[in-house]
PDB file of N, CA and C in Angstrom:
ATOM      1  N   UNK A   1      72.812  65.741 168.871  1.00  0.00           N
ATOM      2  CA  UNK A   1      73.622  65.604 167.670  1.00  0.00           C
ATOM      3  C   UNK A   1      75.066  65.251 168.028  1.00  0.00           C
ATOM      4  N   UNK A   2      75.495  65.824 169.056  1.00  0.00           N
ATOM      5  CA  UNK A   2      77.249  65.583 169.712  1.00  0.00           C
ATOM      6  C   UNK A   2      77.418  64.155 169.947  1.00  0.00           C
ATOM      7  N   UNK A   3      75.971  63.296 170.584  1.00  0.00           N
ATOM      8  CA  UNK A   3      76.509  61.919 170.588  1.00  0.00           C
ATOM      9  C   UNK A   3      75.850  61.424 169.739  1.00  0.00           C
ATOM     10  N   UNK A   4      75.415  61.792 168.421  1.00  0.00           N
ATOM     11  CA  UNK A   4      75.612  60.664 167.383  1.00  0.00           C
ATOM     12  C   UNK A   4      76.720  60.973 166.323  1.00  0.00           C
ATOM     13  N   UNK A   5      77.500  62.011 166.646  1.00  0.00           N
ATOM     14  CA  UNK A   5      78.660  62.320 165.700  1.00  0.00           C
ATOM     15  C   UNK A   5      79.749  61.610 166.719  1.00  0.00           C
ATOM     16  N   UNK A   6      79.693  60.937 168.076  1.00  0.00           N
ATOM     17  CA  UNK A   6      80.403  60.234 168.642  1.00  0.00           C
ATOM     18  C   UNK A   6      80.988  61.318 169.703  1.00  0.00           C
ATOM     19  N   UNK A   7      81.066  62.950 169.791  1.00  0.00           N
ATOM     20  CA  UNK A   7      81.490  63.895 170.118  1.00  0.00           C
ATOM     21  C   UNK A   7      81.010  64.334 171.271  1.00  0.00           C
ATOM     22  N   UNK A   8      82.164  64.595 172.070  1.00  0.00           N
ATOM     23  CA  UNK A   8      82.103  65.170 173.946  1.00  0.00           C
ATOM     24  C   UNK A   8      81.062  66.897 173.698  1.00  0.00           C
ATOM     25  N   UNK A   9      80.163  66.988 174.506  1.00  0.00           N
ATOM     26  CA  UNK A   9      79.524  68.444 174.376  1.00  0.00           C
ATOM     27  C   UNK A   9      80.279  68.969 174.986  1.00  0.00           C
ATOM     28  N   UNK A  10      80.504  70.689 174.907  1.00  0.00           N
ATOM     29  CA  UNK A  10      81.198  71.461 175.707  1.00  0.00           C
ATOM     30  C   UNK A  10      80.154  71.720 176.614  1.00  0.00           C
ATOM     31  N   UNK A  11      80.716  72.017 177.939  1.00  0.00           N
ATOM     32  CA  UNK A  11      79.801  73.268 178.819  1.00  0.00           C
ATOM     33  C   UNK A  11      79.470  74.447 178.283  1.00  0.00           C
ATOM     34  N   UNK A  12      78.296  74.521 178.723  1.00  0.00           N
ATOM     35  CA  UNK A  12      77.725  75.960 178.277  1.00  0.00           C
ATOM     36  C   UNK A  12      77.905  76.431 176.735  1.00  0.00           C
ATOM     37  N   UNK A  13      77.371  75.178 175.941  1.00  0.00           N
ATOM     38  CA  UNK A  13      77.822  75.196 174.374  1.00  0.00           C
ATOM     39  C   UNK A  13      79.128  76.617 173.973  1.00  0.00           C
ATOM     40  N   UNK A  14      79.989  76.111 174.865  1.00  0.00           N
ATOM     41  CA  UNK A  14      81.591  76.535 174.235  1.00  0.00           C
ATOM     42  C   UNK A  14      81.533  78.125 174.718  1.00  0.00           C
ATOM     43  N   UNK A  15      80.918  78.383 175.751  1.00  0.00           N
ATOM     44  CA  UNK A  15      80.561  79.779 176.366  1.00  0.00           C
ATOM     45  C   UNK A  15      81.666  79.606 177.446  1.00  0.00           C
ATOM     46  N   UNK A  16      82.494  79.265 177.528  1.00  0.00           N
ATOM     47  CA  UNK A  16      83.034  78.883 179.054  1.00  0.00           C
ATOM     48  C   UNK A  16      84.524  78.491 178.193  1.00  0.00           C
ATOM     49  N   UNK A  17      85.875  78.251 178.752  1.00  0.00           N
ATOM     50  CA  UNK A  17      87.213  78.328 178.284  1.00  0.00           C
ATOM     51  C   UNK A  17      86.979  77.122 177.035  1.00  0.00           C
ATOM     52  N   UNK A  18      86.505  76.187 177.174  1.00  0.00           N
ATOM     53  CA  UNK A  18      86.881  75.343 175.681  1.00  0.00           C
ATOM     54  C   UNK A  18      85.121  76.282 174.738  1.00  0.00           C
ATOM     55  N   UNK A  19      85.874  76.340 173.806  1.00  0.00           N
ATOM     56  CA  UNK A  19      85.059  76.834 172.890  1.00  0.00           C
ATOM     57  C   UNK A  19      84.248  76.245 172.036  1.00  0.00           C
ATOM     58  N   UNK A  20      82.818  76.510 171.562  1.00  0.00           N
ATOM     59  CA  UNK A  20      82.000  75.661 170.597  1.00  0.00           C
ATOM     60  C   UNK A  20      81.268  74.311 171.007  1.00  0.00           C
ATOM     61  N   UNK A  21      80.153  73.907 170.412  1.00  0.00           N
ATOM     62  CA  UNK A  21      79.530  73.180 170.857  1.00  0.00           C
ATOM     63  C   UNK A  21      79.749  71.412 171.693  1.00  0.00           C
ATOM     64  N   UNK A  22      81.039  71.022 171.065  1.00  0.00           N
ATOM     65  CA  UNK A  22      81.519  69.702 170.765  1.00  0.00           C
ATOM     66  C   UNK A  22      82.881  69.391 170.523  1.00  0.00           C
ATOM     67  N   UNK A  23      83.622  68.460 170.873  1.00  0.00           N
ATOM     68  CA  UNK A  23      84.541  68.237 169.843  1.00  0.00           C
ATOM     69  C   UNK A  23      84.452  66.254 170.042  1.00  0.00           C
ATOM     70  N   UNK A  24      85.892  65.561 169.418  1.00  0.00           N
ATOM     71  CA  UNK A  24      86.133  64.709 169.898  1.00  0.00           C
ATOM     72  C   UNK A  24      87.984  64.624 169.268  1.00  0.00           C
ATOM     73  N   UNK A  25      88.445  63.426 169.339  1.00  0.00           N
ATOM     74  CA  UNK A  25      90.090  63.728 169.207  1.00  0.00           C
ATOM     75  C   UNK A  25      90.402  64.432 168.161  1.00  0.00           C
ATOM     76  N   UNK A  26      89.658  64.386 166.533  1.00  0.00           N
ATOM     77  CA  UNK A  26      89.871  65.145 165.428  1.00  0.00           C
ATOM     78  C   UNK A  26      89.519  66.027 165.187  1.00  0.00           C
ATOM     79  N   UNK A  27      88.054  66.462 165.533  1.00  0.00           N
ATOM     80  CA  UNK A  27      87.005  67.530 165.200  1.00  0.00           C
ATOM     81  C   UNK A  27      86.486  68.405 166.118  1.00  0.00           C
ATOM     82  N   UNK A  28      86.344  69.551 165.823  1.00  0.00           N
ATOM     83  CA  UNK A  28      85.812  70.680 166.586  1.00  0.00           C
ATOM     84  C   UNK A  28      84.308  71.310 165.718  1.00  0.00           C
ATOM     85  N   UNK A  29      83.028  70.759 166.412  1.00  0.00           N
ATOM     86  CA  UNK A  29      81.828  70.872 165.993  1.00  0.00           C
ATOM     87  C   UNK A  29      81.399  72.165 167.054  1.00  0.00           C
ATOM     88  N   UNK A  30      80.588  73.030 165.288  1.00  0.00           N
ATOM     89  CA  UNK A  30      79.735  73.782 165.699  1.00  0.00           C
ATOM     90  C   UNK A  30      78.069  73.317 165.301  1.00  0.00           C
ATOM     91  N   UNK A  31      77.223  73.388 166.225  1.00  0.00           N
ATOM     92  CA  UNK A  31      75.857  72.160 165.920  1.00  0.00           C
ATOM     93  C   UNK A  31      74.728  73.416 166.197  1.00  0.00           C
ATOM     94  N   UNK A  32      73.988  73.733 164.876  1.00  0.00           N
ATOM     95  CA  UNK A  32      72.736  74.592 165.001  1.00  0.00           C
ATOM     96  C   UNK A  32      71.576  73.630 164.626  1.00  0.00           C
ATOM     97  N   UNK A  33      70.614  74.198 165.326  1.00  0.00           N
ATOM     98  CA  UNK A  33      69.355  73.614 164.887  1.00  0.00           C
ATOM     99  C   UNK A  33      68.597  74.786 164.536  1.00  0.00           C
ATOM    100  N   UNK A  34      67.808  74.456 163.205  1.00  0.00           N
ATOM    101  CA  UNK A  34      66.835  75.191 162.371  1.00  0.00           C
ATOM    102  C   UNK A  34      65.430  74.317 162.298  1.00  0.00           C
ATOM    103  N   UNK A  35      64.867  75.287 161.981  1.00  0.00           N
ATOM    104  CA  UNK A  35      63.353  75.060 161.190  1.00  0.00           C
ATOM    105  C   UNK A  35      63.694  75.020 159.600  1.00  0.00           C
ATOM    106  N   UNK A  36      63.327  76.004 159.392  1.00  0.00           N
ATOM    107  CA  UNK A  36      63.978  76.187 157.490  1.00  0.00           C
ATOM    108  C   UNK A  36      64.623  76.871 157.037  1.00  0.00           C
ATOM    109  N   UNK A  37      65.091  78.013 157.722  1.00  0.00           N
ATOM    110  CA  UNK A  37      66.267  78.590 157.154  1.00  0.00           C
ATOM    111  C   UNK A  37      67.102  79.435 158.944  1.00  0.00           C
ATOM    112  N   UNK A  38      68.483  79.314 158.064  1.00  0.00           N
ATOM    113  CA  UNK A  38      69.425  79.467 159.052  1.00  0.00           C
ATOM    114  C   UNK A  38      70.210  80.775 158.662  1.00  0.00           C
ATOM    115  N   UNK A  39      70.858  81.169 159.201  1.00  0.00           N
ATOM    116  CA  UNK A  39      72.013  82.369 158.702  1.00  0.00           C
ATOM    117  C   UNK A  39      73.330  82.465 159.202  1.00  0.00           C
ATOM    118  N   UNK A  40      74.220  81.853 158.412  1.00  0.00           N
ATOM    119  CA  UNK A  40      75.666  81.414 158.612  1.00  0.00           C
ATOM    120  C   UNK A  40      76.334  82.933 158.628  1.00  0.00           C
ATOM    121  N   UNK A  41      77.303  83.364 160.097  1.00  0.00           N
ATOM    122  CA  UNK A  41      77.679  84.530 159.991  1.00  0.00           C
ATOM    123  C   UNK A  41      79.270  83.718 159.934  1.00  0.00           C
ATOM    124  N   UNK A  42      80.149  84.910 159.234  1.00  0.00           N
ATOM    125  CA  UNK A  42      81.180  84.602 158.751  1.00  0.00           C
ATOM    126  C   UNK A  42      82.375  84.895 160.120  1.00  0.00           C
ATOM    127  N   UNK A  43      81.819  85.212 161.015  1.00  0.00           N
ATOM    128  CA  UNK A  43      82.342  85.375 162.189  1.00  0.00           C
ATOM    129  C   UNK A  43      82.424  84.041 162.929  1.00  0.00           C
ATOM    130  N   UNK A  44      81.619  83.529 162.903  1.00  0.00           N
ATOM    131  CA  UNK A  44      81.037  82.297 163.760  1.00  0.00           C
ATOM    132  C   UNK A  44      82.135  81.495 163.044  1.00  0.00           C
ATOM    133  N   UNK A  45      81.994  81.226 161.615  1.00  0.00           N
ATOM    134  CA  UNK A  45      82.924  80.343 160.826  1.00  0.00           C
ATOM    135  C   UNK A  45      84.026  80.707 160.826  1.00  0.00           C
ATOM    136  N   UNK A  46      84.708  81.898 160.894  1.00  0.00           N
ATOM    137  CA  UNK A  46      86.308  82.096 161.861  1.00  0.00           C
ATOM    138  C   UNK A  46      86.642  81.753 162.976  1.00  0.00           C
ATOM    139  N   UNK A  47      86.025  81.971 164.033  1.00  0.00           N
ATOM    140  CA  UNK A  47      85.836  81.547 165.146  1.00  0.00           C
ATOM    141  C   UNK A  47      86.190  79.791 165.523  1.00  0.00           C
ATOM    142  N   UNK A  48      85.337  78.989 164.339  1.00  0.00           N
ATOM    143  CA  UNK A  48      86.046  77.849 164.475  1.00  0.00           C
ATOM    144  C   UNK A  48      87.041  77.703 163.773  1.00  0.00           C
ATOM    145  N   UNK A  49      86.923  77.756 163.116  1.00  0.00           N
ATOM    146  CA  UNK A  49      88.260  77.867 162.021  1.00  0.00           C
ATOM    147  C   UNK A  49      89.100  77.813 162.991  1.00  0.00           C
ATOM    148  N   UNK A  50      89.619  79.108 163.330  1.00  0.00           N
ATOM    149  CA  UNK A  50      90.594  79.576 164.452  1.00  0.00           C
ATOM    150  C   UNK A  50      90.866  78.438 165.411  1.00  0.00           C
ATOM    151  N   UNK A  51      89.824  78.318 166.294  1.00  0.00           N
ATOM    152  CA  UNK A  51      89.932  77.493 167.068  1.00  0.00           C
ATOM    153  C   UNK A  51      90.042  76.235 167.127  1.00  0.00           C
ATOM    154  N   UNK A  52      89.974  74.791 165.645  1.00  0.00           N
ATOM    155  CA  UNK A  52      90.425  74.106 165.386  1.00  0.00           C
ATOM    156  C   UNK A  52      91.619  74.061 165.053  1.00  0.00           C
ATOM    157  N   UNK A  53      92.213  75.291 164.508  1.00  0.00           N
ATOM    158  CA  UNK A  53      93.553  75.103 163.964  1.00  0.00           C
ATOM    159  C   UNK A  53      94.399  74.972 164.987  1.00  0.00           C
ATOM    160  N   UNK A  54      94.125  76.016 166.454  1.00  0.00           N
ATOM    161  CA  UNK A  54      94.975  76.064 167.371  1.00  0.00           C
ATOM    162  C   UNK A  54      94.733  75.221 168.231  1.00  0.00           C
ATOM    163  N   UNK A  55      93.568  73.783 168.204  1.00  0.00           N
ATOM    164  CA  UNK A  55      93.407  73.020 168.731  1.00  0.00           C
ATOM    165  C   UNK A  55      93.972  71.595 167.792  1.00  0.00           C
ATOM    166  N   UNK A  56      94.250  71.680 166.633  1.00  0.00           N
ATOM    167  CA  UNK A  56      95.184  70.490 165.657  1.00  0.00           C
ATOM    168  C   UNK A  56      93.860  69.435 165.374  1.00  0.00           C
ATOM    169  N   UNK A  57      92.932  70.599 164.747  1.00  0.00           N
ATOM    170  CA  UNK A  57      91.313  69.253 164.929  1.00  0.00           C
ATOM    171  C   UNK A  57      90.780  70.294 163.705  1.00  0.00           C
ATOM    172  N   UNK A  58      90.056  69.283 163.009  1.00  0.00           N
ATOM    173  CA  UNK A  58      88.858  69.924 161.734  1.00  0.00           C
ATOM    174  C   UNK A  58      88.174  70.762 161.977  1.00  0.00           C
ATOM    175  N   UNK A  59      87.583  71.832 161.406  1.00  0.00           N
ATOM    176  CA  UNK A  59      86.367  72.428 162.158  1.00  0.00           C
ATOM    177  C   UNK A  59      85.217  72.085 161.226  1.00  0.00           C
ATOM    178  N   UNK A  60      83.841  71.251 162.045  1.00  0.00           N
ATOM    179  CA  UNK A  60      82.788  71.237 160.990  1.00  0.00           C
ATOM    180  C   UNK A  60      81.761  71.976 161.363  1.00  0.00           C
ATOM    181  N   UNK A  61      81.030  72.704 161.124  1.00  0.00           N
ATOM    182  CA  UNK A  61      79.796  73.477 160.796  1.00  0.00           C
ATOM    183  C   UNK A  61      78.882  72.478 160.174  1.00  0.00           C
ATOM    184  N   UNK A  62      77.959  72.515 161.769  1.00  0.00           N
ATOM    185  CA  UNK A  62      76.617  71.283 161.429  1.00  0.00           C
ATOM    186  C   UNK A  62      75.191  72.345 161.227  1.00  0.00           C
ATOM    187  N   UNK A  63      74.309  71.820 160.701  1.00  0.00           N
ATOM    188  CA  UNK A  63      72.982  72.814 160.621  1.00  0.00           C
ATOM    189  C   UNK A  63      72.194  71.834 160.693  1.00  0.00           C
ATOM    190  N   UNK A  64      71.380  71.217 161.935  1.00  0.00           N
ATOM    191  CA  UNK A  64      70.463  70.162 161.645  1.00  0.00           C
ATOM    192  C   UNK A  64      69.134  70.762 161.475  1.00  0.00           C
ATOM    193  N   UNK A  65      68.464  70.268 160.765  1.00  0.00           N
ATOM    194  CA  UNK A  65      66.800  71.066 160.059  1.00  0.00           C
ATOM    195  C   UNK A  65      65.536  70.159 160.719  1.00  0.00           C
ATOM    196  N   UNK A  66      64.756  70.581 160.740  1.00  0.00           N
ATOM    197  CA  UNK A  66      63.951  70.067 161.483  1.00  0.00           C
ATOM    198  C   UNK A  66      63.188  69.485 160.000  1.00  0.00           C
ATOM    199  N   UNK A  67      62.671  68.113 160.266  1.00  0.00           N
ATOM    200  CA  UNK A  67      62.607  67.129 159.082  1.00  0.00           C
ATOM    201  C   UNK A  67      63.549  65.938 158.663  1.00  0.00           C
ATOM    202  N   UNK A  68      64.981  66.397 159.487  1.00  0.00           N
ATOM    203  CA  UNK A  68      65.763  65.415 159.524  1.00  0.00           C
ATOM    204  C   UNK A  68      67.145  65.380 158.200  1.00  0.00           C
ATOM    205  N   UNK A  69      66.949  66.898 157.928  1.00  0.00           N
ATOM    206  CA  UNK A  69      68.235  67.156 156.785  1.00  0.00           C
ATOM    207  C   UNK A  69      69.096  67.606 157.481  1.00  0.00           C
ATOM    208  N   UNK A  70      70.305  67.264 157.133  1.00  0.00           N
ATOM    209  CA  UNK A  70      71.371  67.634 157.916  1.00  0.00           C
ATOM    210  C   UNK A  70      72.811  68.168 157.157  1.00  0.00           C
ATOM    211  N   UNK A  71      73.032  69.522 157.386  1.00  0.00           N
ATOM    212  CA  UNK A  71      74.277  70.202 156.304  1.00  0.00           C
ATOM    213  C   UNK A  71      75.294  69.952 157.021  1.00  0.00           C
ATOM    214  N   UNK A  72      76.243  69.204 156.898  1.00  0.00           N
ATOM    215  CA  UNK A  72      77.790  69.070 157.341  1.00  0.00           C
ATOM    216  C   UNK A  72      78.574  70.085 156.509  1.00  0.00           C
ATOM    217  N   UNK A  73      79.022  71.591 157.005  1.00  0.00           N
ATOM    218  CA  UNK A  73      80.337  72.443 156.121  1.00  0.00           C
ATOM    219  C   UNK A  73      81.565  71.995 156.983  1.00  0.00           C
ATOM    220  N   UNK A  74      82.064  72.262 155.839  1.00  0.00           N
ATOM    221  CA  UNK A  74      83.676  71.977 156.168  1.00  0.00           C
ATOM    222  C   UNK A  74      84.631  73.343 155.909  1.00  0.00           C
ATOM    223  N   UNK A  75      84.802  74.148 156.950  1.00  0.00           N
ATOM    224  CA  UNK A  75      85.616  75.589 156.402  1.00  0.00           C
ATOM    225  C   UNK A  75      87.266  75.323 156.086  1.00  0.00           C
ATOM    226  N   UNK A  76      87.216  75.591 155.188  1.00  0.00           N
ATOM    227  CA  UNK A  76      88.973  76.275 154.862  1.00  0.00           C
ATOM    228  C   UNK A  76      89.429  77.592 154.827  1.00  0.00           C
ATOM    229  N   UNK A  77      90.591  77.867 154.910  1.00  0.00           N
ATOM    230  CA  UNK A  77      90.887  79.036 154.608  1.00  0.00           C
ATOM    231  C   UNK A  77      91.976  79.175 153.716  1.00  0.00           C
ATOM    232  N   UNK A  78      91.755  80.421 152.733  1.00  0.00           N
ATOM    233  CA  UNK A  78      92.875  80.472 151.198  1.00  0.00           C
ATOM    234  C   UNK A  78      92.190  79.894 149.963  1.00  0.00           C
ATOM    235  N   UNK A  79      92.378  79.971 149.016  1.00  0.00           N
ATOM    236  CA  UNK A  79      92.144  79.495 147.738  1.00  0.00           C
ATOM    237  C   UNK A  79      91.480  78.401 147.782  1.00  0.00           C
ATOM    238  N   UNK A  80      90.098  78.380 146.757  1.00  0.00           N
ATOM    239  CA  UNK A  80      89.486  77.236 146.961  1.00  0.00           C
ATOM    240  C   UNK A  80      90.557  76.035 145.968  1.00  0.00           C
TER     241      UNK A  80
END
């Protein structure tokens, strides 16, 4: 999924000093793969959050499904 979003993989999917699965100059990707259902922890989605902001890059939350659907989130933080 990292190289068809055009995006460098991290080592050790972001287990190691750069964090999270991916990035490239704008974006900081987190990339799950499912069957049919997934469970978005609100930790995980701070986590990038955080770490895009202090990296000056988007954070997207990918969920690819097996079947070929694919959820792109986009987190903010504050008032929708």
């Amino acid at each position: 999924m990292a190289k068809k979003l055009g995006a460098k993989r991290h080592p050790a999917s972001g287990a190691l000093r750069i964090k999270h699965d991916a990035s490239d100059d704008e974006t900081l990707y987190e990339i799950k793969d499912a069957n049919r259902v997934h469970t978005i922890k609100v930790d995980e989605i701070e986590s990038l959050w955080r770490e895009a902001i202090k990296a000056e890059k988007e954070p997207v939350y990918v969920i690819q499904f097996t079947g070929g659907l694919t959820l792109y989130c986009y987190p903010t933080k504050g008032k929708p």
